[in-house]
C-alpha atoms as a PDB file:
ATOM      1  CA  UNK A   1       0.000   0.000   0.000  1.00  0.00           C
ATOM      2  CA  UNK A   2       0.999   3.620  -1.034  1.00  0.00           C
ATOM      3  CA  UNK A   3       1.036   6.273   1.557  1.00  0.00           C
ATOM      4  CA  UNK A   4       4.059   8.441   0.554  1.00  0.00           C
ATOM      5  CA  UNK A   5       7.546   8.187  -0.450  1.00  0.00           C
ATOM      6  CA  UNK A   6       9.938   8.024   2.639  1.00  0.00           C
ATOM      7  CA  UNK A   7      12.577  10.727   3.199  1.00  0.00           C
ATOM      8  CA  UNK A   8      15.519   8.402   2.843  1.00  0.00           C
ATOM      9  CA  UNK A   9      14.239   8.151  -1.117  1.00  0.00           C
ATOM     10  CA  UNK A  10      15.463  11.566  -1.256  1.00  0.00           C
ATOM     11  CA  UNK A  11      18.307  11.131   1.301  1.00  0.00           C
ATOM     12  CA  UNK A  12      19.278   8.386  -1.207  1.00  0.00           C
ATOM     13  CA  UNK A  13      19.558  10.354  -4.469  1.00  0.00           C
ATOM     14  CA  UNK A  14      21.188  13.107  -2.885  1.00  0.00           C
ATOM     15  CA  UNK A  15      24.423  10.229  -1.357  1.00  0.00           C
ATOM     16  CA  UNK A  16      24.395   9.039  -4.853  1.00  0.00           C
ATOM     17  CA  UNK A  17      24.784  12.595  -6.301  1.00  0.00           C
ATOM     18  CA  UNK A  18      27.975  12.938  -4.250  1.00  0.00           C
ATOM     19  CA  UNK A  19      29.117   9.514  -4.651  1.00  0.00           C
ATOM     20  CA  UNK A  20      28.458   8.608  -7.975  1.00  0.00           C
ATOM     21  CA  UNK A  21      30.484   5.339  -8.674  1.00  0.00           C
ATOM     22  CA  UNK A  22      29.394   1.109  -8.912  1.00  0.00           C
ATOM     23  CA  UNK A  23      31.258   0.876  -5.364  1.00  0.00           C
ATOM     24  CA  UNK A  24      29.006   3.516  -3.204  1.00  0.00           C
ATOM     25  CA  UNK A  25      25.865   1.940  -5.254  1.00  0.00           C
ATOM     26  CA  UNK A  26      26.633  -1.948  -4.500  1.00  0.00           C
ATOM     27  CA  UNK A  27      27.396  -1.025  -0.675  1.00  0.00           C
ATOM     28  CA  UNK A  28      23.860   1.009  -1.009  1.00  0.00           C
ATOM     29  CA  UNK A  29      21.972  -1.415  -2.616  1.00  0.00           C
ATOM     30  CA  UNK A  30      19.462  -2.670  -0.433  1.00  0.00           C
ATOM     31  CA  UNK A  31      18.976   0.546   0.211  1.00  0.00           C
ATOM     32  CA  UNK A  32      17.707   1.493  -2.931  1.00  0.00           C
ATOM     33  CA  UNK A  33      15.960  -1.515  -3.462  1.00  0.00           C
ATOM     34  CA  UNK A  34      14.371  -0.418   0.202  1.00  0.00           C
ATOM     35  CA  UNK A  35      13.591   3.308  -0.408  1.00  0.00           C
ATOM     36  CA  UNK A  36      13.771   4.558  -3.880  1.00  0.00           C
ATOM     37  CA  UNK A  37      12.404   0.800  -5.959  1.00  0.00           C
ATOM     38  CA  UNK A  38      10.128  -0.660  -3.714  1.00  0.00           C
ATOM     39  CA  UNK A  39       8.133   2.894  -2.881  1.00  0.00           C
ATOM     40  CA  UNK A  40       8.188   3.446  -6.585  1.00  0.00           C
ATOM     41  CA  UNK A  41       6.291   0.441  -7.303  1.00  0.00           C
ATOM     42  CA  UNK A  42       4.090   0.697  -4.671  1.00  0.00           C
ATOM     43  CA  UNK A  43       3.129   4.089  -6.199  1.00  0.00           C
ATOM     44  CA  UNK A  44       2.413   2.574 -10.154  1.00  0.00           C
ATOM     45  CA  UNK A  45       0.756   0.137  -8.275  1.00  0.00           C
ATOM     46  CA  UNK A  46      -1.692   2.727  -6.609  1.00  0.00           C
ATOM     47  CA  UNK A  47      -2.136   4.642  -9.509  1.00  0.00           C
ATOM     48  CA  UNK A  48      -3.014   1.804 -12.027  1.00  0.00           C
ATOM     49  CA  UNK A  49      -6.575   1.701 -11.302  1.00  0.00           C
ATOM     50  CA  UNK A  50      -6.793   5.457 -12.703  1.00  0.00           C
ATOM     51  CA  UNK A  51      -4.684   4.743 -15.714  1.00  0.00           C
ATOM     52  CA  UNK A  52      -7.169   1.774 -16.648  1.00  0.00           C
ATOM     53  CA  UNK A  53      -9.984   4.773 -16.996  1.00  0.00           C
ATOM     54  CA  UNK A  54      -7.792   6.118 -19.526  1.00  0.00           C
ATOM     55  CA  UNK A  55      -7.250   3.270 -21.221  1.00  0.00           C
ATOM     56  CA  UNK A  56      -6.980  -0.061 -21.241  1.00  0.00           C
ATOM     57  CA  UNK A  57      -3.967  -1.071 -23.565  1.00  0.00           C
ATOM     58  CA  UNK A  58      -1.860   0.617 -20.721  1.00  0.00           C
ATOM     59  CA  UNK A  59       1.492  -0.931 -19.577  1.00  0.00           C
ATOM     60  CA  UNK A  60       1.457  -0.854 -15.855  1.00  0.00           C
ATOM     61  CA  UNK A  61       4.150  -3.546 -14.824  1.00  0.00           C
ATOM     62  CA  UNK A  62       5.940  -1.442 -12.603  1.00  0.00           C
ATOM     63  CA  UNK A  63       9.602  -3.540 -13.738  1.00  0.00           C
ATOM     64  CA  UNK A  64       8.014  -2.051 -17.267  1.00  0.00           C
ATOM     65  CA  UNK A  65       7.580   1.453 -15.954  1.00  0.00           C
ATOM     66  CA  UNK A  66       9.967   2.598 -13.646  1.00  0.00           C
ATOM     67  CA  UNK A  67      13.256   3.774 -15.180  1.00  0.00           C
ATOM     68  CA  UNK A  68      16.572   2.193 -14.689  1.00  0.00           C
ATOM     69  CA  UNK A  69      18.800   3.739 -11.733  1.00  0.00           C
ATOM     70  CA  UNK A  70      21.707   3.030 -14.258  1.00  0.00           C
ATOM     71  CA  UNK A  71      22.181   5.805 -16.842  1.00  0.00           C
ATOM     72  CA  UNK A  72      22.723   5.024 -20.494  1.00  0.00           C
ATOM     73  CA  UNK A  73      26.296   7.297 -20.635  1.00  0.00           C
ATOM     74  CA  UNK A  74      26.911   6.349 -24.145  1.00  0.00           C
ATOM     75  CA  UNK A  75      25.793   8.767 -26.298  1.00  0.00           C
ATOM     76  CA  UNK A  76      25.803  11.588 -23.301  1.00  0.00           C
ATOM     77  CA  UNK A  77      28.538  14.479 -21.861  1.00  0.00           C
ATOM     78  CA  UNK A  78      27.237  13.437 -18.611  1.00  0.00           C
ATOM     79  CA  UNK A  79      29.102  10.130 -17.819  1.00  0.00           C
ATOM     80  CA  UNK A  80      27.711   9.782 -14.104  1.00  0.00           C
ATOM     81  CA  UNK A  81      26.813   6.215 -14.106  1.00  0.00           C
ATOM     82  CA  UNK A  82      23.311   6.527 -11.830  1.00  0.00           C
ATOM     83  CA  UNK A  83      20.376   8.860 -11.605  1.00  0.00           C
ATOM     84  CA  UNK A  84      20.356  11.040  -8.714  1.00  0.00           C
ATOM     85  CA  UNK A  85      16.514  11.151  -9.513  1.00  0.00           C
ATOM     86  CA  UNK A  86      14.187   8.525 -10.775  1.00  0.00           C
ATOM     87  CA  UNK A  87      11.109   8.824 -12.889  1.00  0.00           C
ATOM     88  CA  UNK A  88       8.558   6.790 -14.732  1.00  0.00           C
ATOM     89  CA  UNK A  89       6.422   6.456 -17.623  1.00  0.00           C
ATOM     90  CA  UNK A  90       2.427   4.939 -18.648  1.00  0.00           C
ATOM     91  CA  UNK A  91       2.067   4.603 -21.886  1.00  0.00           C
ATOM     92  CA  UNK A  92       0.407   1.881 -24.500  1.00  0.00           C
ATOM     93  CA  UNK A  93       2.530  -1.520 -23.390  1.00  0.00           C
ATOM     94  CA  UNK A  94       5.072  -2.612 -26.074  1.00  0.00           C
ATOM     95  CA  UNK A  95       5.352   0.701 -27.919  1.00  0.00           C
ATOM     96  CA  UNK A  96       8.508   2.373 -27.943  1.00  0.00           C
ATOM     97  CA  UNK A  97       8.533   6.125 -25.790  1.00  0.00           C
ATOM     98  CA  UNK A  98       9.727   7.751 -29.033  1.00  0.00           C
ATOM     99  CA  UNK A  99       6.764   6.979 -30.398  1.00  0.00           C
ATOM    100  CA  UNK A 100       4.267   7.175 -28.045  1.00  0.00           C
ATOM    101  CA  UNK A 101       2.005   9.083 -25.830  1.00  0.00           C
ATOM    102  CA  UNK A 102       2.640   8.689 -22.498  1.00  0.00           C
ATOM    103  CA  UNK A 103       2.208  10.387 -18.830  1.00  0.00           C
ATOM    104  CA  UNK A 104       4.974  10.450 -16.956  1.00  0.00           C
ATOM    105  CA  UNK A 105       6.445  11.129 -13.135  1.00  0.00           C
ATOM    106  CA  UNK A 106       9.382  12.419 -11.741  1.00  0.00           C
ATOM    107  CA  UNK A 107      10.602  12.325  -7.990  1.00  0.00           C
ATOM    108  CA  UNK A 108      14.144  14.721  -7.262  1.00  0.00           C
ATOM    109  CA  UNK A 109      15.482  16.156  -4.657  1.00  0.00           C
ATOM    110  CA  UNK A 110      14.458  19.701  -5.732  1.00  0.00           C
ATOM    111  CA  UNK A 111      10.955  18.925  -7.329  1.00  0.00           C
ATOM    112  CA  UNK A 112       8.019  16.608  -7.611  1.00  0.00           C
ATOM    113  CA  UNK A 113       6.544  16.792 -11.519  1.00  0.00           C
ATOM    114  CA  UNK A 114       4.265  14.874 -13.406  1.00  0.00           C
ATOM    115  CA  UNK A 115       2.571  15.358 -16.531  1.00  0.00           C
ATOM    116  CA  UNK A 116       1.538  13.995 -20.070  1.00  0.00           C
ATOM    117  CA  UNK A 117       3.363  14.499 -23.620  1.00  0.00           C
ATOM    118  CA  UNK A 118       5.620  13.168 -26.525  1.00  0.00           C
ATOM    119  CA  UNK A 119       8.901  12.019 -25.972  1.00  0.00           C
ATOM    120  CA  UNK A 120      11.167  14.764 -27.192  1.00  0.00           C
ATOM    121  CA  UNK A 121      10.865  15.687 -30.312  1.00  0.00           C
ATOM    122  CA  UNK A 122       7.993  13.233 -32.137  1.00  0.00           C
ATOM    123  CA  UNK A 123       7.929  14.349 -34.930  1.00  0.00           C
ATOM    124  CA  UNK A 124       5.793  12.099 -37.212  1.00  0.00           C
ATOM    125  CA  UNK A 125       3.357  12.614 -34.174  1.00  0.00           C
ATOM    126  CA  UNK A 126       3.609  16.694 -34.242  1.00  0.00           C
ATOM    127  CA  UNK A 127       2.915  16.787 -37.693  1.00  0.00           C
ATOM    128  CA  UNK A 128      -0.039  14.962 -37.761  1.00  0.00           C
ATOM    129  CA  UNK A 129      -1.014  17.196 -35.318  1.00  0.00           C
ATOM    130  CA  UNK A 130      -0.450  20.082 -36.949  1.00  0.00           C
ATOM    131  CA  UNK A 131      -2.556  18.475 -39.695  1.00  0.00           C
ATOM    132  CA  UNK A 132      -5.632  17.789 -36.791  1.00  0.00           C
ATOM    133  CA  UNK A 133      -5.065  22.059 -36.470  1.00  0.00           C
ATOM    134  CA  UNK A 134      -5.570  22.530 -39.766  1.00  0.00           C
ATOM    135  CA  UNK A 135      -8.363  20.158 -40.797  1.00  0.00           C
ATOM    136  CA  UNK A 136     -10.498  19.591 -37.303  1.00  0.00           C
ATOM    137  CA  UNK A 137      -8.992  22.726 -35.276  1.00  0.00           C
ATOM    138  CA  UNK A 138     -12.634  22.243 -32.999  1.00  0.00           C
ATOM    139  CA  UNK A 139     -11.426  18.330 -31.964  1.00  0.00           C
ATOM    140  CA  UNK A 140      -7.979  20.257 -30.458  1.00  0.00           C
ATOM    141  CA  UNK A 141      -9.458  23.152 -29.234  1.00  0.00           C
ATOM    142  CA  UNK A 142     -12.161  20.439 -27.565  1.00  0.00           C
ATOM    143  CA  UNK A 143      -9.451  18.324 -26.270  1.00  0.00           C
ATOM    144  CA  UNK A 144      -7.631  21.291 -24.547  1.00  0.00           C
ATOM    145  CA  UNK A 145     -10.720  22.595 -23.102  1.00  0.00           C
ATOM    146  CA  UNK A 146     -12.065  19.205 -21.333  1.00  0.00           C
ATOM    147  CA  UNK A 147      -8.683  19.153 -19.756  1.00  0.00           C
ATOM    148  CA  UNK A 148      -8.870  22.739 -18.671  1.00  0.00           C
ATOM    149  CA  UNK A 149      -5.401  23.169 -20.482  1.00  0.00           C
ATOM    150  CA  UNK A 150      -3.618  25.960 -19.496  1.00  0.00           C
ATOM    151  CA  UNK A 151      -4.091  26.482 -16.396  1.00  0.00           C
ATOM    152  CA  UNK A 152      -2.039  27.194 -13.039  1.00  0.00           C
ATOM    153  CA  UNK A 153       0.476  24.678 -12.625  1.00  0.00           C
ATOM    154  CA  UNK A 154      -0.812  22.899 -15.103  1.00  0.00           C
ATOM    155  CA  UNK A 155       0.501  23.845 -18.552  1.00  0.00           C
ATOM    156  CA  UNK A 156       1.653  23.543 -21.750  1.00  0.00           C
ATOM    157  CA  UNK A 157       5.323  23.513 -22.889  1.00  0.00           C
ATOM    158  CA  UNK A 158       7.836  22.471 -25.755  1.00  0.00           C
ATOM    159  CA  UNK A 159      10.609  24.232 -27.799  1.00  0.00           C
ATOM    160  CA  UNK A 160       9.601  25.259 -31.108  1.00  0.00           C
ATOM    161  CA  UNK A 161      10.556  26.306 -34.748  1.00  0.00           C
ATOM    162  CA  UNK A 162      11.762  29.646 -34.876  1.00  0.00           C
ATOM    163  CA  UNK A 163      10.301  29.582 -38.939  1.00  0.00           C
ATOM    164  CA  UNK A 164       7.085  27.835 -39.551  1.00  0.00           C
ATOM    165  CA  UNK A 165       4.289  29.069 -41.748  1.00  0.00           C
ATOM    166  CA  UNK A 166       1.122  29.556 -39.460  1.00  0.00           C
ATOM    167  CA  UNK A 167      -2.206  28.890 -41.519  1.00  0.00           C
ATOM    168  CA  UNK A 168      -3.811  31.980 -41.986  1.00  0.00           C
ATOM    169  CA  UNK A 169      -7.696  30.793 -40.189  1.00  0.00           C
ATOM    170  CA  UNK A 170      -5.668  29.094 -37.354  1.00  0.00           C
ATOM    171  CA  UNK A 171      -7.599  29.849 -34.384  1.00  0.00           C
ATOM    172  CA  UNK A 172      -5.846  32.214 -32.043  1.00  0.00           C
ATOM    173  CA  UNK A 173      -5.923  29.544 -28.756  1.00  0.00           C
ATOM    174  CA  UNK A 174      -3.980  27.384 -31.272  1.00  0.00           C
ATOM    175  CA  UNK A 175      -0.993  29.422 -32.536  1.00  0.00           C
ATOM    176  CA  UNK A 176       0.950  29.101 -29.598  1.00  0.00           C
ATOM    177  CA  UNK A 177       1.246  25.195 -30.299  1.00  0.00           C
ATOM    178  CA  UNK A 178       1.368  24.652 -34.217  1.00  0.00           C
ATOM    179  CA  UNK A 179       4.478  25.477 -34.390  1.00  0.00           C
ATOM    180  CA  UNK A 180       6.018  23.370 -31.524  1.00  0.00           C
ATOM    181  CA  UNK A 181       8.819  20.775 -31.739  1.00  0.00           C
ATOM    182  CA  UNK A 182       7.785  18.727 -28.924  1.00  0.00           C
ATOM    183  CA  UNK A 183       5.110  18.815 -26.555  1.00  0.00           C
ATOM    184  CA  UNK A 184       4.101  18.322 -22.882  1.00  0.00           C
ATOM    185  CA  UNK A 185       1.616  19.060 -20.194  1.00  0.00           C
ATOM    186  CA  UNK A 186       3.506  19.356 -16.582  1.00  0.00           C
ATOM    187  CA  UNK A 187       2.115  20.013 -13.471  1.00  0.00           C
ATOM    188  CA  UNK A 188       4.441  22.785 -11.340  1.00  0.00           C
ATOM    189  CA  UNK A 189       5.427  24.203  -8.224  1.00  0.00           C
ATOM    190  CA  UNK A 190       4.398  21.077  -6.198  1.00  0.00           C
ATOM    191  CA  UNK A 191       5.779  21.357  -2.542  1.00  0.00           C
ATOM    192  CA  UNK A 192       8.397  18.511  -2.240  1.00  0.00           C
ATOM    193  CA  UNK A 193       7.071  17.831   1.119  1.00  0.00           C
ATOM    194  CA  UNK A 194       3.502  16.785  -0.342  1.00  0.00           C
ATOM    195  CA  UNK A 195       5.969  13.510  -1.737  1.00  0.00           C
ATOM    196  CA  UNK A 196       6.019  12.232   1.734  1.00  0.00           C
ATOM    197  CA  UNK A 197       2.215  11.765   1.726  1.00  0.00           C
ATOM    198  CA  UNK A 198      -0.359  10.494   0.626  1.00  0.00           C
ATOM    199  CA  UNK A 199      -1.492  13.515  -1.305  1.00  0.00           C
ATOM    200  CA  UNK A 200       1.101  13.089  -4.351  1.00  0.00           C
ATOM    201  CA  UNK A 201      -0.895   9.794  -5.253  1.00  0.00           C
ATOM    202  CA  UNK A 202      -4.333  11.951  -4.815  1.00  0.00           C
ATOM    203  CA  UNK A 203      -3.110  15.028  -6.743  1.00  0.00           C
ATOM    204  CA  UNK A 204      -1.267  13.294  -9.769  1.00  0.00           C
ATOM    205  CA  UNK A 205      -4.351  10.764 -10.189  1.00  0.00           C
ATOM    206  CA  UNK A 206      -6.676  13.347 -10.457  1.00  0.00           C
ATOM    207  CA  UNK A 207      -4.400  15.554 -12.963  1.00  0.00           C
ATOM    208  CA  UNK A 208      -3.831  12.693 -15.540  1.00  0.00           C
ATOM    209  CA  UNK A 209      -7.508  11.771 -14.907  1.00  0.00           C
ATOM    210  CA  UNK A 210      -8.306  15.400 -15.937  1.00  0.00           C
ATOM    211  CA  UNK A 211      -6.006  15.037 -18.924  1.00  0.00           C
ATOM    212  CA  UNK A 212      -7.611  12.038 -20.272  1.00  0.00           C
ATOM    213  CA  UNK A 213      -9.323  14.138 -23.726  1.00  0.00           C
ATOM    214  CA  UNK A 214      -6.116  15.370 -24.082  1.00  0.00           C
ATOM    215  CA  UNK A 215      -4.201  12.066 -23.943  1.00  0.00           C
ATOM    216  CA  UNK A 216      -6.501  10.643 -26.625  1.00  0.00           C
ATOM    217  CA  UNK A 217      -5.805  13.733 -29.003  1.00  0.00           C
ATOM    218  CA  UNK A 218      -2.189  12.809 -28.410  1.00  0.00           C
ATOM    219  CA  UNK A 219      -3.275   9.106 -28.684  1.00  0.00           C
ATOM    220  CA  UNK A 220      -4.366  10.238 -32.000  1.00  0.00           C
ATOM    221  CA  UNK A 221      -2.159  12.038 -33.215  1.00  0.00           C
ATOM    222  CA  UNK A 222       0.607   9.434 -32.566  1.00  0.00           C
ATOM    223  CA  UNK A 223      -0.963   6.494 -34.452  1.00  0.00           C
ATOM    224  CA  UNK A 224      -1.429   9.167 -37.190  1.00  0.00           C
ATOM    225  CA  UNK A 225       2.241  10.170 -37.414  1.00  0.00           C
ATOM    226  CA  UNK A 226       3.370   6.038 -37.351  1.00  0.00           C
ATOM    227  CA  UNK A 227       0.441   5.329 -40.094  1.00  0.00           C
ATOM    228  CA  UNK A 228       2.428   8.400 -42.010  1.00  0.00           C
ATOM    229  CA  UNK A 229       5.632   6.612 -41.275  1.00  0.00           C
ATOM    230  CA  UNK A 230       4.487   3.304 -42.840  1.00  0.00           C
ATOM    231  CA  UNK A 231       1.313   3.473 -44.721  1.00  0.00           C
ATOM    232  CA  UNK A 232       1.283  -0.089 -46.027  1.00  0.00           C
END
């Protein structure tokens, strides 16, 4: 049963921030098998029963969810060999995350974040989109409404093109996110202390309940851009 993350999960990540090496993590591993792995499956656990209202071709293994405390270095400036944070992600099981749309929550010890989104920049998924914008702007505008997106602390973010054409009957609401690389909903300025309780299960259940109409634009919208991708 969920009812918090302990304070050693964060007492954990911050020893492994200062001694980030295989030796501190094998002396420490029971540790984070104790307070950082166990706590986060407890938590995907909890919050499966909402994401099975969202939908029902969810992966919710929590093995299948939670990311792995050792960092792929090989391709990265950063060579520290394990997170000093840990995070997971829902999304449809067996698709890959560059693909997909998927929620996603992240535990540090300087913030407590969830949200919903593509995976950096999708973009066979953006430009199909885009394409939703142009041809059925009332299904996005629709989808952003049910989900009462923006709002405070709950908003929508992405880097974008510095040159894209913007159609000319665009509504206004939608301008701000045509031209957008990537795209993500995250929920902000979340005491860290709420962690400890109960309340982060409450709160983040009840956001990506909320962002359901928005998930299955994004749902959408991602089939769309992998149809694109391989039309046969």
């Amino acid at each position: 049963m969920f009812t918090g993350f302990p304070e050693e999960t964060i007492r954990f990540f911050l020893s492994l921030r200062f001694h980030n090496d295989a030796t501190f993590f094998d002396a420490h591993r029971d540790e984070y098998e104790k307070y950082v792995r166990a706590p986060f499956y407890a938590f995907i656990d909890a919050l499966a029963p909402t994401m099975r209202l969202i939908a029902d071709d969810m992966e919710l293994r929590p093995a299948k969810c939670l990311a792995r405390i050792r960092r792929d270095t090989r391709f990265s400036r950063d060579k520290s060999p394990y997170r000093d944070h840990m995070w997971l992600l829902l999304r449809r099981g067996g698709e890959e995350r560059a693909v997909s749309a998927m929620y996603w929550f992240e535990l540090s010890p300087e913030v407590v974040e969830w949200g919903l989104g593509f995976w950096d920049n999708n973009r066979p998924a953006m430009n199909a989109l885009r394409k939703r914008m142009r041809e059925k702007p009332e299904e996005v505008l629709s989808a952003l409404q049910a989900a009462r997106i923006p709002d405070a602390g709950l908003d929508l973010y992405g880097a974008r093109y510095s040159r894209m054409a913007m159609p000319a009957d665009l509504p206004q609401a939608l301008q701000e996110i045509y031209p957008l690389k990537e795209l993500y909903v995250k929920r902000t300025a979340v005491p860290l202390r709420i962690a400890y309780t109960q309340e982060v299960l409450t709160r983040c259940a009840e956001d990506m309940l909320r962002l359901k109409p928005l998930y299955t634009l994004l749902r959408k919208a991602a089939d769309d851009g992998m149809a694109a991708l391989d039309p046969g």
